[in-house]
C-alpha atoms as a PDB file:
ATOM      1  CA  UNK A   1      95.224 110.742 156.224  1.00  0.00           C
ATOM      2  CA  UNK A   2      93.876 110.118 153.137  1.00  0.00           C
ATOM      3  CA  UNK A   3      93.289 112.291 150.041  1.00  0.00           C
ATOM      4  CA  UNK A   4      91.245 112.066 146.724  1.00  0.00           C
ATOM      5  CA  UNK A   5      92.796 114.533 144.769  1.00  0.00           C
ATOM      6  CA  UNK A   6      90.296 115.503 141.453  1.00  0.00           C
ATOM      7  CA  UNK A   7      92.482 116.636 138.225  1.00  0.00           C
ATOM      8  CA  UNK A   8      95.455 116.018 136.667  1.00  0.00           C
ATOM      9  CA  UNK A   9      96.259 119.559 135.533  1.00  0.00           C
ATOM     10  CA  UNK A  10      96.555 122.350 138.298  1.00  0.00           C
ATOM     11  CA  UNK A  11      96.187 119.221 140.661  1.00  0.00           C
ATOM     12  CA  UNK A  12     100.133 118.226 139.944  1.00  0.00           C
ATOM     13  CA  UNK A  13     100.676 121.361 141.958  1.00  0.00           C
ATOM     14  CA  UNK A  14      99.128 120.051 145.307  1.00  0.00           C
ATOM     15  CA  UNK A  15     100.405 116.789 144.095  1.00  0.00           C
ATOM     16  CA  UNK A  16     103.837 117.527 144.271  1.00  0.00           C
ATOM     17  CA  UNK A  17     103.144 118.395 148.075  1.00  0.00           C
ATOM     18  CA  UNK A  18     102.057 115.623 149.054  1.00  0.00           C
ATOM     19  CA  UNK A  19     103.994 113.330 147.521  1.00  0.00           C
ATOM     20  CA  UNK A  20     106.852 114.870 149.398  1.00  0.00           C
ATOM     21  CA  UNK A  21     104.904 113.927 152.657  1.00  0.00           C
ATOM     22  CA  UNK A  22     104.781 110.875 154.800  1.00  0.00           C
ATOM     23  CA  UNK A  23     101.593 110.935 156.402  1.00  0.00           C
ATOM     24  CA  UNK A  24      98.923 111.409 153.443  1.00  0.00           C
ATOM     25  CA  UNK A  25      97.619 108.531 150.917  1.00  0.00           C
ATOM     26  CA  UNK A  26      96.700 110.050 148.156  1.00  0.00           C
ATOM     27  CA  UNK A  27      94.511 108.677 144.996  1.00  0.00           C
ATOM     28  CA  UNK A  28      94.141 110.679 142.166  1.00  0.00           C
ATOM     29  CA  UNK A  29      91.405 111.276 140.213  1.00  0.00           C
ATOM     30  CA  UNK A  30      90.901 112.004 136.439  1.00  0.00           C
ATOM     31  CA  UNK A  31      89.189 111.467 133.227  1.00  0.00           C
ATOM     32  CA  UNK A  32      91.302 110.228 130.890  1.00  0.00           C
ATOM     33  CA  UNK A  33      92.622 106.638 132.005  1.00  0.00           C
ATOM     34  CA  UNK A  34      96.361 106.643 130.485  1.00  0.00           C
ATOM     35  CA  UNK A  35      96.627 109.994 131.499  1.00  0.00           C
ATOM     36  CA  UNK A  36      95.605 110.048 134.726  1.00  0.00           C
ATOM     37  CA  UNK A  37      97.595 106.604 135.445  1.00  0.00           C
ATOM     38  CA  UNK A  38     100.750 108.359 134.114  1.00  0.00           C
ATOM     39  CA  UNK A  39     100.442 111.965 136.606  1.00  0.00           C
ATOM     40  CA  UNK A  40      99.291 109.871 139.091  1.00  0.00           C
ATOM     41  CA  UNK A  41     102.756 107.768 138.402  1.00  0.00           C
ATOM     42  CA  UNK A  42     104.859 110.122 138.483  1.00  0.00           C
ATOM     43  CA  UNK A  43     104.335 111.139 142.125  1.00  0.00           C
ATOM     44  CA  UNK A  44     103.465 107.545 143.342  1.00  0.00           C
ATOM     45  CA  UNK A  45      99.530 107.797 143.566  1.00  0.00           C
ATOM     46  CA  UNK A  46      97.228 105.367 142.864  1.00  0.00           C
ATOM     47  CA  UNK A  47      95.124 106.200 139.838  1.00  0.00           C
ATOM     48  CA  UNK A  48      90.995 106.330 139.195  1.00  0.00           C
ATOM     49  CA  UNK A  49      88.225 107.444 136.813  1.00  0.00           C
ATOM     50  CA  UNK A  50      85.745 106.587 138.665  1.00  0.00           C
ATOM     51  CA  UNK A  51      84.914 109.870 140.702  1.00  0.00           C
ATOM     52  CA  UNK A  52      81.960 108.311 142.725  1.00  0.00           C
ATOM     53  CA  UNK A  53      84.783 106.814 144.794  1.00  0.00           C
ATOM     54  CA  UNK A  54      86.022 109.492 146.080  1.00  0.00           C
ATOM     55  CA  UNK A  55      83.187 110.552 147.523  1.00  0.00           C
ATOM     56  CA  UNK A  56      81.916 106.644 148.415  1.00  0.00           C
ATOM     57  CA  UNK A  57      84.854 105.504 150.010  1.00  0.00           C
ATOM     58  CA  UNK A  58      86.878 106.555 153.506  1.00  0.00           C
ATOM     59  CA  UNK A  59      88.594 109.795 152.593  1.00  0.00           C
ATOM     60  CA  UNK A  60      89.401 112.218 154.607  1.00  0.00           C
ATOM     61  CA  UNK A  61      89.727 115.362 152.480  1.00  0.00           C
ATOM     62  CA  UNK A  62      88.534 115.431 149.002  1.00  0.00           C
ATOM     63  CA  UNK A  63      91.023 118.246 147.109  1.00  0.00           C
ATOM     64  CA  UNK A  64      89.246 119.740 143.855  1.00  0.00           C
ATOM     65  CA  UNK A  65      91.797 121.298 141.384  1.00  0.00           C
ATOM     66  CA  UNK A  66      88.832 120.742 138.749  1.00  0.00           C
ATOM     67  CA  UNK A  67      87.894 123.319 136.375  1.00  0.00           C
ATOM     68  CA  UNK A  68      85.607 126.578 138.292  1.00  0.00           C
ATOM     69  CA  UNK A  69      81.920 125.596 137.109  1.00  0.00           C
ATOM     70  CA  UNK A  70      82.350 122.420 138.700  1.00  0.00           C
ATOM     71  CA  UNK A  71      84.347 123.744 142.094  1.00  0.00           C
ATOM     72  CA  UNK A  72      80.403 124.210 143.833  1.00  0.00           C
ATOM     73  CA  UNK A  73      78.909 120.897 143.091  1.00  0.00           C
ATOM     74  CA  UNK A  74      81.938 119.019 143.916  1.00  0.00           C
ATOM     75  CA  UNK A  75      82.101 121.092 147.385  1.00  0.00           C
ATOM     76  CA  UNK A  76      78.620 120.648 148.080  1.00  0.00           C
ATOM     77  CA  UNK A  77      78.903 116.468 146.899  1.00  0.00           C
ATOM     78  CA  UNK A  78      82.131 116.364 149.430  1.00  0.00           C
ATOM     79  CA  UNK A  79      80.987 118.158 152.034  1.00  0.00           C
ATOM     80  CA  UNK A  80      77.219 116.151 152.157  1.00  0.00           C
ATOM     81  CA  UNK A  81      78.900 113.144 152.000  1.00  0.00           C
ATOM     82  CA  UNK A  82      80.964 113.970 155.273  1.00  0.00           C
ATOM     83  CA  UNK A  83      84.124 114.888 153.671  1.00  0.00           C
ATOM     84  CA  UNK A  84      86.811 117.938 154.223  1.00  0.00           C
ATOM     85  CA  UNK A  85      87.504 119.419 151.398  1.00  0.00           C
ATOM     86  CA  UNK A  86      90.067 121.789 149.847  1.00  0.00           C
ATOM     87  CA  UNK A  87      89.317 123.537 146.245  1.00  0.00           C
ATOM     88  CA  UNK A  88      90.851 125.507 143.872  1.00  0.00           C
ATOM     89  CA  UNK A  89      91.148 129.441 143.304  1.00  0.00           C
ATOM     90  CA  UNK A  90      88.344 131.304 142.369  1.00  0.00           C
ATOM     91  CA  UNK A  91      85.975 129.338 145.213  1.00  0.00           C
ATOM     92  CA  UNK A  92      83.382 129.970 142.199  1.00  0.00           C
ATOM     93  CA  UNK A  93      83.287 132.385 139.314  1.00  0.00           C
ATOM     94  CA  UNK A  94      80.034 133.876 141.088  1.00  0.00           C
ATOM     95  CA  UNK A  95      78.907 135.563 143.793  1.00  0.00           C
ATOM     96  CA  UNK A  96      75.787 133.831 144.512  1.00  0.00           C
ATOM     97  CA  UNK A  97      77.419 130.439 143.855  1.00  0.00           C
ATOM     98  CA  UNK A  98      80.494 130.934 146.565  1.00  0.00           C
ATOM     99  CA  UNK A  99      77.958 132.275 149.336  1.00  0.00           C
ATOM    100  CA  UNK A 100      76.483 128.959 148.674  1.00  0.00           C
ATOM    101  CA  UNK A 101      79.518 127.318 150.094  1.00  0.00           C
ATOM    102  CA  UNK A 102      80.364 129.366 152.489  1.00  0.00           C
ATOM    103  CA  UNK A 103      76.358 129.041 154.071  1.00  0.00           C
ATOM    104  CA  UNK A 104      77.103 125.154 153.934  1.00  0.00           C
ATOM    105  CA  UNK A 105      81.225 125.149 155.213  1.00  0.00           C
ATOM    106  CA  UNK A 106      79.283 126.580 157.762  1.00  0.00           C
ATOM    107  CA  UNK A 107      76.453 124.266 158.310  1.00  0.00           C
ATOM    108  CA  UNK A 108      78.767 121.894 158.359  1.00  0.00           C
ATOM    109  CA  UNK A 109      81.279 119.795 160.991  1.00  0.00           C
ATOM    110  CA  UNK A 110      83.161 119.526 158.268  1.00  0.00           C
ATOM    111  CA  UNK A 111      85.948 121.974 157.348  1.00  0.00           C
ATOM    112  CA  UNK A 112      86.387 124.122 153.633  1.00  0.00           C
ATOM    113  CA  UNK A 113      89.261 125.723 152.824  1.00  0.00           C
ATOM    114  CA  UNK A 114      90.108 127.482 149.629  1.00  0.00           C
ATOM    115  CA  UNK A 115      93.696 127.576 147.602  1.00  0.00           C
ATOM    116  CA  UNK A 116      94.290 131.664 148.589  1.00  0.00           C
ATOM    117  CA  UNK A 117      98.369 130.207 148.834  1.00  0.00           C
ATOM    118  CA  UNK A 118      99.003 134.333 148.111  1.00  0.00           C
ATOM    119  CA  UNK A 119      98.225 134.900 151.728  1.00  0.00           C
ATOM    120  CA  UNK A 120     101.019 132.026 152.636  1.00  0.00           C
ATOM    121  CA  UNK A 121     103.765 134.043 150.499  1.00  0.00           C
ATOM    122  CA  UNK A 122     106.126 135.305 153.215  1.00  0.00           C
ATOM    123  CA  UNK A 123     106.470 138.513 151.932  1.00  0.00           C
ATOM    124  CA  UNK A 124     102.121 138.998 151.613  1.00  0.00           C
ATOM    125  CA  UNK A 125     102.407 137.761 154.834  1.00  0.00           C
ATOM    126  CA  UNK A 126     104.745 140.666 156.443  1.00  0.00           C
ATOM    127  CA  UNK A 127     102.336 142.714 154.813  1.00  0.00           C
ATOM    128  CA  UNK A 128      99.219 141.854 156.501  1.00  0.00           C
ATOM    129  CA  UNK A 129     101.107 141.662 160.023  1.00  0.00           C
ATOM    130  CA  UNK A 130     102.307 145.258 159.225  1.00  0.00           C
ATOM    131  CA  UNK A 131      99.114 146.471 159.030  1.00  0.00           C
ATOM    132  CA  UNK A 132      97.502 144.788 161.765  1.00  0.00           C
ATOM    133  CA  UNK A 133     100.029 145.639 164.047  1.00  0.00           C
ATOM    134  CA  UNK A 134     101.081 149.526 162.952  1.00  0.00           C
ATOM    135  CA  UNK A 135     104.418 148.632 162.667  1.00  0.00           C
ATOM    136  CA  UNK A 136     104.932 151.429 159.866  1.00  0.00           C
ATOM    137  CA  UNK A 137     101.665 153.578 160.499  1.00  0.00           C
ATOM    138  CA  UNK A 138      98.524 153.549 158.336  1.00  0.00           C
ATOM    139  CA  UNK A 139      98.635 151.939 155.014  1.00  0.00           C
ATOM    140  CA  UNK A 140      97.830 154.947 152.538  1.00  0.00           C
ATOM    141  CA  UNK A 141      98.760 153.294 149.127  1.00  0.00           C
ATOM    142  CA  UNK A 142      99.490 149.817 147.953  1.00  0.00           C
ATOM    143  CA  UNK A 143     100.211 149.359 143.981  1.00  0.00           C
ATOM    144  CA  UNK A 144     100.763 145.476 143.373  1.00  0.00           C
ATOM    145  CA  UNK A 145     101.984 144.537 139.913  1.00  0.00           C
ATOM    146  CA  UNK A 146     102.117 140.876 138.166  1.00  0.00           C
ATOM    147  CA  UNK A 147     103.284 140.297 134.705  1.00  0.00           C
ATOM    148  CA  UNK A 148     103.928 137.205 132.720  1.00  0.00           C
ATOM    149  CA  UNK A 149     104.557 135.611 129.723  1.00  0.00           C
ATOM    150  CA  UNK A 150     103.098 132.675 127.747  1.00  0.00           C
ATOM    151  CA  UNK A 151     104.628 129.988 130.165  1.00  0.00           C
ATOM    152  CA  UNK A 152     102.086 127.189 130.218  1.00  0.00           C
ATOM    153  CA  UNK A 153     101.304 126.627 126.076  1.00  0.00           C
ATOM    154  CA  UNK A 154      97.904 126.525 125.062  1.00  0.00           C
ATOM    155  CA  UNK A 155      96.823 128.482 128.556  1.00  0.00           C
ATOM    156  CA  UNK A 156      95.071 132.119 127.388  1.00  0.00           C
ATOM    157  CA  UNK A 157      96.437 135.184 129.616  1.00  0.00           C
ATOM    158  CA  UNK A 158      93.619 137.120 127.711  1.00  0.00           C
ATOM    159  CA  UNK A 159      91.110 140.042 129.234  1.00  0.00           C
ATOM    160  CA  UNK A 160      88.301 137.274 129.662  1.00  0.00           C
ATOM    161  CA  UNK A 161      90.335 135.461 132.243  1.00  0.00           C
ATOM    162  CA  UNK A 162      92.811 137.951 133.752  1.00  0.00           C
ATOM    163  CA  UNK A 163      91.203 139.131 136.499  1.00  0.00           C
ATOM    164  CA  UNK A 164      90.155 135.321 137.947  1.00  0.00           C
ATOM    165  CA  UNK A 165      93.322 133.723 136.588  1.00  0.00           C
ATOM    166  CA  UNK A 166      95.653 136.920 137.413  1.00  0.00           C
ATOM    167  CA  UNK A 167      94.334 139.361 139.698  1.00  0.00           C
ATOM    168  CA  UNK A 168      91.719 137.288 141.871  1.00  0.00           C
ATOM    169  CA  UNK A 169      95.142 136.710 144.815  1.00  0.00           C
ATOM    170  CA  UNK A 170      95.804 140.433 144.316  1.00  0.00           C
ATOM    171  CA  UNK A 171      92.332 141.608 145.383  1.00  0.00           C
ATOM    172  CA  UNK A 172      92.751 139.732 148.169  1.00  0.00           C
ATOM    173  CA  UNK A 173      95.684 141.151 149.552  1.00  0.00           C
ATOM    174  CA  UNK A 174      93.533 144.492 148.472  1.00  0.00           C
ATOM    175  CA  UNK A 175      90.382 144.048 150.527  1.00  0.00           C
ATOM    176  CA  UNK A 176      92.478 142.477 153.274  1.00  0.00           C
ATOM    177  CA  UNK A 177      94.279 145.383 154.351  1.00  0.00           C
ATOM    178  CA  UNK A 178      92.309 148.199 152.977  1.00  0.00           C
ATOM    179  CA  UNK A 179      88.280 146.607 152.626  1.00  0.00           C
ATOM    180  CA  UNK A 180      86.060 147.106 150.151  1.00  0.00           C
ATOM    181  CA  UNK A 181      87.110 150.140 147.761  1.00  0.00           C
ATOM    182  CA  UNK A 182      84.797 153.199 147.423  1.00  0.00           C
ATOM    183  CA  UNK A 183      85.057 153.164 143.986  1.00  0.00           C
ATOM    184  CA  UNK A 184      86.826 150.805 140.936  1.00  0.00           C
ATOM    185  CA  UNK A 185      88.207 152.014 137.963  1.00  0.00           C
ATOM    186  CA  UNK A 186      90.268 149.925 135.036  1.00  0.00           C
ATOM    187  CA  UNK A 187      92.142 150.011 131.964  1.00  0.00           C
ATOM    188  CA  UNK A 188      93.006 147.312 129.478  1.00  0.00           C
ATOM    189  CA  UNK A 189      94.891 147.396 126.180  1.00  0.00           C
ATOM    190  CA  UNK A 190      94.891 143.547 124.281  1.00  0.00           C
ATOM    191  CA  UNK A 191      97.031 142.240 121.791  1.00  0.00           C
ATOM    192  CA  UNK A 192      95.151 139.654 121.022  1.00  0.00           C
ATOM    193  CA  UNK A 193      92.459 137.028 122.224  1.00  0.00           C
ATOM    194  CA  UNK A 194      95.285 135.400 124.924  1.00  0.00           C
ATOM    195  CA  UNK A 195      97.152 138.415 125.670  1.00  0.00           C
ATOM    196  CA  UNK A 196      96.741 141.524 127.653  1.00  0.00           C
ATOM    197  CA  UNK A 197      97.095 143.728 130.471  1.00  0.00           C
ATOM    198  CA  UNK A 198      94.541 145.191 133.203  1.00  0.00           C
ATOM    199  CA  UNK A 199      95.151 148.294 135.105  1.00  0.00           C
ATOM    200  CA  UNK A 200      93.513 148.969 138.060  1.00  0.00           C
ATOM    201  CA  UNK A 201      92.731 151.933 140.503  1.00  0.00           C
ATOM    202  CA  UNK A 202      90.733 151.398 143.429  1.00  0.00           C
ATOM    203  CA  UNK A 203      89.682 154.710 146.110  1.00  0.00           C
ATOM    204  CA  UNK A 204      89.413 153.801 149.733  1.00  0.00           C
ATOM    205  CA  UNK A 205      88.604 156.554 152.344  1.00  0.00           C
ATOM    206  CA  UNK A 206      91.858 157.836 152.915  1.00  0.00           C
ATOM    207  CA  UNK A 207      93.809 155.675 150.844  1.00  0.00           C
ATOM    208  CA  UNK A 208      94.256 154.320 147.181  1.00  0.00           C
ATOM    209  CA  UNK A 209      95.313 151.026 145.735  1.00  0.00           C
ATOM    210  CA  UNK A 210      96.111 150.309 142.095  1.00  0.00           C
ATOM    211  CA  UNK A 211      96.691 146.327 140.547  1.00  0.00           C
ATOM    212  CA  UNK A 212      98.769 145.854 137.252  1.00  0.00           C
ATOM    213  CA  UNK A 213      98.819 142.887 135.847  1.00  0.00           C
ATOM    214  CA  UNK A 214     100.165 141.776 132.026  1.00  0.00           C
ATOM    215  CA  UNK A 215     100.283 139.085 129.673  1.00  0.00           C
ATOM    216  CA  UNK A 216     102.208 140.848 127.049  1.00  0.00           C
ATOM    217  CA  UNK A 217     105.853 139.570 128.273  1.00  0.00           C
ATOM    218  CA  UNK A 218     108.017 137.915 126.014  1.00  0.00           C
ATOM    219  CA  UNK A 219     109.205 134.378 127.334  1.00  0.00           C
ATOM    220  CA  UNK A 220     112.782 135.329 128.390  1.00  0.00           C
ATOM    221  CA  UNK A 221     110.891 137.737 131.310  1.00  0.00           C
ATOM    222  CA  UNK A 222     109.309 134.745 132.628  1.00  0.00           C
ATOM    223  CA  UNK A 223     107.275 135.947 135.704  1.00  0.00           C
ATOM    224  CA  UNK A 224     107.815 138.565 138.152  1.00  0.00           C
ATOM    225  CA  UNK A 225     105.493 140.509 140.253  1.00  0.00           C
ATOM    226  CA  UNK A 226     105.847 142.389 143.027  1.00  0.00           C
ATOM    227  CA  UNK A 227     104.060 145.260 145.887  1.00  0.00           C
ATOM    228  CA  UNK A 228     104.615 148.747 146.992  1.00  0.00           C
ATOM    229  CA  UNK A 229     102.924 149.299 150.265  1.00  0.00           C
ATOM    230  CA  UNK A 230     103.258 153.128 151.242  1.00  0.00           C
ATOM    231  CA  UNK A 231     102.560 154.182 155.264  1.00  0.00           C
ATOM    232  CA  UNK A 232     102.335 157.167 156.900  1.00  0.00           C
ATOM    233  CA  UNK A 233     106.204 156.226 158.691  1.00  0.00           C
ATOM    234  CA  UNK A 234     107.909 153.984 155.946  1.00  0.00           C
ATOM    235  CA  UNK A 235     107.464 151.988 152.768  1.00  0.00           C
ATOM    236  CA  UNK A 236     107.400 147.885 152.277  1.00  0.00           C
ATOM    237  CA  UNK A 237     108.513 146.878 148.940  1.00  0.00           C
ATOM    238  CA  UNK A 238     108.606 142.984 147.629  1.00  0.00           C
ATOM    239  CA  UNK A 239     110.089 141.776 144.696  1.00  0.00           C
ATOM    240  CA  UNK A 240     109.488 138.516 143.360  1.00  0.00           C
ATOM    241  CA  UNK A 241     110.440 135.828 140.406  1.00  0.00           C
ATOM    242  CA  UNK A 242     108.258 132.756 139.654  1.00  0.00           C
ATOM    243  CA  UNK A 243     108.928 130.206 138.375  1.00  0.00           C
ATOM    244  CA  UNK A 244     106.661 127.294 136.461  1.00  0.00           C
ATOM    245  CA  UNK A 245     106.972 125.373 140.481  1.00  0.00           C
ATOM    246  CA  UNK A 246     105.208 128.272 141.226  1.00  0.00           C
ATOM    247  CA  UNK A 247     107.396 129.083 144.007  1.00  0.00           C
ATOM    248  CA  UNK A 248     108.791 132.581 144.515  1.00  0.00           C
ATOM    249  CA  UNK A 249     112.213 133.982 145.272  1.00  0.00           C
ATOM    250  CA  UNK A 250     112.536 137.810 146.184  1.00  0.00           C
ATOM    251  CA  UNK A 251     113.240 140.566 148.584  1.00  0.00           C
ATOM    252  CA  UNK A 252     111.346 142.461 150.893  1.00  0.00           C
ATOM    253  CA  UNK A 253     112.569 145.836 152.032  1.00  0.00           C
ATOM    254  CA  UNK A 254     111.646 147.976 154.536  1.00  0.00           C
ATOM    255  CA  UNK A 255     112.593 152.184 154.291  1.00  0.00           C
ATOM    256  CA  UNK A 256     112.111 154.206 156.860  1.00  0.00           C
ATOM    257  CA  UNK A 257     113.194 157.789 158.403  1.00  0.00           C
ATOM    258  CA  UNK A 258     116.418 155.232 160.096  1.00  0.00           C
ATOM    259  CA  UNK A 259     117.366 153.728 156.426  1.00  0.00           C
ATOM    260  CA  UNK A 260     116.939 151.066 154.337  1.00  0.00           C
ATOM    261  CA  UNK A 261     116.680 147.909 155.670  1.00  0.00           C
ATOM    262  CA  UNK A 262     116.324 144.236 154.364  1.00  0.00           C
ATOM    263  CA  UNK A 263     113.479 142.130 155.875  1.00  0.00           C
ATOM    264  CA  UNK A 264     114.142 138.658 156.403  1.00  0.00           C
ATOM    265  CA  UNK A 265     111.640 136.349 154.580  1.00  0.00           C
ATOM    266  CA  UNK A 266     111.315 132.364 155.292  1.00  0.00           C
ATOM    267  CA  UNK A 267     111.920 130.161 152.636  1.00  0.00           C
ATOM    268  CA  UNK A 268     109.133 130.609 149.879  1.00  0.00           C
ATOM    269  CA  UNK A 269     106.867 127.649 149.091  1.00  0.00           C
ATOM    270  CA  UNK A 270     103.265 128.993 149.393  1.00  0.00           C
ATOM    271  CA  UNK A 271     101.629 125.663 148.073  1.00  0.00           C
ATOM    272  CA  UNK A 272     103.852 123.872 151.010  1.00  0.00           C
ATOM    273  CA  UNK A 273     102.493 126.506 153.564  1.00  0.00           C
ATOM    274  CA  UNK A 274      99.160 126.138 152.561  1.00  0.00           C
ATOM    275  CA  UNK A 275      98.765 122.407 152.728  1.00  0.00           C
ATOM    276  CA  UNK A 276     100.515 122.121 155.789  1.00  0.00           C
ATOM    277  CA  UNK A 277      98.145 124.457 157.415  1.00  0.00           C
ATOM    278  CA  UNK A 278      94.846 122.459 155.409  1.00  0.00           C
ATOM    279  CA  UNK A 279      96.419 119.244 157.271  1.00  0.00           C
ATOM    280  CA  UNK A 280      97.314 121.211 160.670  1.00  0.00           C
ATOM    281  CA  UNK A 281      93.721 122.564 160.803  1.00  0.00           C
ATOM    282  CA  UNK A 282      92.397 118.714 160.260  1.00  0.00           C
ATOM    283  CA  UNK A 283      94.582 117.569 163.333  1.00  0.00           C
ATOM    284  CA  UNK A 284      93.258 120.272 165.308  1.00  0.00           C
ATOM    285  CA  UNK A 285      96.009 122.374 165.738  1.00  0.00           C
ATOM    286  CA  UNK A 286      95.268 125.251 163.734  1.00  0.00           C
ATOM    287  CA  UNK A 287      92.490 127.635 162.915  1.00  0.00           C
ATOM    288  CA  UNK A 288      91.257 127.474 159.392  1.00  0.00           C
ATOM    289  CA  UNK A 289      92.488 131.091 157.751  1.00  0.00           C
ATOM    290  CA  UNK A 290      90.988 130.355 154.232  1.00  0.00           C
ATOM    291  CA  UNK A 291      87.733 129.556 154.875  1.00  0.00           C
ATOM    292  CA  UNK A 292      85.127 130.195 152.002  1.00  0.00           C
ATOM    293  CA  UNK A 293      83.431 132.972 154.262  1.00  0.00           C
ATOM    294  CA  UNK A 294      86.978 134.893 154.214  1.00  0.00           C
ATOM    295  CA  UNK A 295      87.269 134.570 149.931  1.00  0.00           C
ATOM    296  CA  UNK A 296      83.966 136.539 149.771  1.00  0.00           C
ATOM    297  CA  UNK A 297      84.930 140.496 149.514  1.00  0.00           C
ATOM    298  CA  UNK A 298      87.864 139.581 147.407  1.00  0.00           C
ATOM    299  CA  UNK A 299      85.795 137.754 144.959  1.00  0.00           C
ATOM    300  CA  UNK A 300      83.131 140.310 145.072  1.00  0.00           C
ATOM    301  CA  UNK A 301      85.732 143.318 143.648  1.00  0.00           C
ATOM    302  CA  UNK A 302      87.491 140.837 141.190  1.00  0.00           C
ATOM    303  CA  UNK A 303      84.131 139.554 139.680  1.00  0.00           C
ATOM    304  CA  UNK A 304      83.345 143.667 139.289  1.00  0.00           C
ATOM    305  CA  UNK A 305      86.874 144.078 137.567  1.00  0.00           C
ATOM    306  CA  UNK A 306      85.895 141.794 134.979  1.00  0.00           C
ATOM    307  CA  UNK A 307      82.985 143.139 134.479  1.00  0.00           C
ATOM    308  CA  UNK A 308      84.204 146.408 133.810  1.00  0.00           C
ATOM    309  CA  UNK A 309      87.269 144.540 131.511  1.00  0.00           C
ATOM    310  CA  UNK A 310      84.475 142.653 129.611  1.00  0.00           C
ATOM    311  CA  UNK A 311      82.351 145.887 128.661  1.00  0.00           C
ATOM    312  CA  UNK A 312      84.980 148.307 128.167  1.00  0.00           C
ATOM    313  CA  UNK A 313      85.850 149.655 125.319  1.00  0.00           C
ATOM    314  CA  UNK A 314      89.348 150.057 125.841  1.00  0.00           C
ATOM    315  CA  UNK A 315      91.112 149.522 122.361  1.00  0.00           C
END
């Protein structure tokens, strides 16, 4: 199969997947020549400026880790020049924009998925099937927490991109289990211009859901995040540490009225997971489960966090 992967930033990410593979042929794209010949390099790619081509020549998936105000376009270019395509998280940073895409992924014979790897986390993933399935009841109260500190230089963690950059995979989990809230509230404090933190509440009928996220961690904290998913017969809790990979190690554990118990997790490589079901879907042996039409609610209630962050005044 091959793959025109667009960017040399975030792109390394899905480009240290692949290169890991045996069955993909990857080119990757960029705008800078040395640059892009040097990433591209380093995992064995072939290397191009020339963007056209990857939307000219016989591709089979056209992967867009390019920065959000370009993510539409290049979906729209891809998919009406007969390509599958795989973007980046936040499918767009607006509403009318990402309903766009999902009208045409669905127009089309050709297939859209979007990065959500949080749903691929093993641990997210015990979550949703406990829910679907009652294993512990009804879900009554979920607080998720993620906080950070400055690990990528020159990257802001500031209240303008938070809650796309930080809280956009949390939502999801949110409106995946519990829907669309009744009613949003948040709080912010900042530091500064790249550093802050974002709390919050959201009210479901019968249940309530809270999001923490932070910026304000100094480096030796690295990052950690985790869940606390009340029911009405026991209580999930994950803990998690990330590192720059961006793959997770943690617990999940399970208390109910019989004890405590550990859950056991699979191995935890959410960019892995998601690719490999982005290339199982393509063979036909999978349904697609990030489809731009399933992004939409979650990207509905992040966009209104931020703008409740951006016109607060919190300080």
């Amino acid at each position: 199969m091959r793959i025109a992967l667009l960017g040399t930033n975030f792109g390394q990410a899905h480009a240290a997947v692949y290169a890991a593979r045996g069955d993909v042929e990857v080119v990757m794209f960029g705008r800078d020549p040395e640059k892009t010949a040097a990433v591209a390099g380093q995992y064995g790619f072939a290397a191009s400026t020339d963007l056209d081509q990857a939307f000219d020549d016989d591709f089979d998936l056209v992967d867009i880790c390019l920065p959000v105000p370009l993510h539409t376009s290049y979906v729209l270019r891809a998919l009406e020049a007969g390509k599958h395509v795989l973007v980046e998280l936040p499918l767009a940073d607006n509403l009318d924009d990402a309903r766009r895409v999902a009208e045409a992924a669905e127009r089309s014979d050709k297939q859209v998925f979007v990065d959500m790897y949080e749903r691929f986390i093993p641990a997210n993933r015990a979550l949703f099937d406990a829910v679907r399935e009652g294993t512990y009841g009804r879900l009554e109260q979920l607080a998720l927490w993620n906080r950070t500190a400055h690990l990528w230089p020159g990257f802001s963690l500031g209240l303008k991109v938070l809650p796309l950059e930080a809280m956009h995979g949390d939502m999801d989990i949110i409106t995946r289990t519990l829907g669309l809230p009744q009613r949003l509230d948040v709080t912010t404090v900042a530091r500064d211009d790249d550093s802050g933190a974002i709390e919050a509440v959201l009210r479901f009928d019968g249940a309530v859901a809270r999001d923490s996220v932070s910026s304000l961690m100094p480096m030796p904290w690295g990052a950690r995040s985790g869940y606390t998913a009340t029911f009405t017969q026991g209580v999930l809790e994950s803990l998690s540490t990330m590192g720059f990979d961006g793959k997770p190690s943690g617990t999940l554990t399970a208390y109910t009225a019989d004890g405590v118990r550990e859950v056991e997790l699979p191995p935890a490589d959410q960019y892995t997971a998601m690719i490999d079901h982005v290339l199982a879907c393509l063979r036909g042996e999978a349904a697609n489960e990030i489809a731009p039409a399933t992004v939409l609610d979650a990207l509905a209630v992040t966009l209104d966090v931020g703008r409740l962050v951006n016109g607060a005044d919190d300080r």
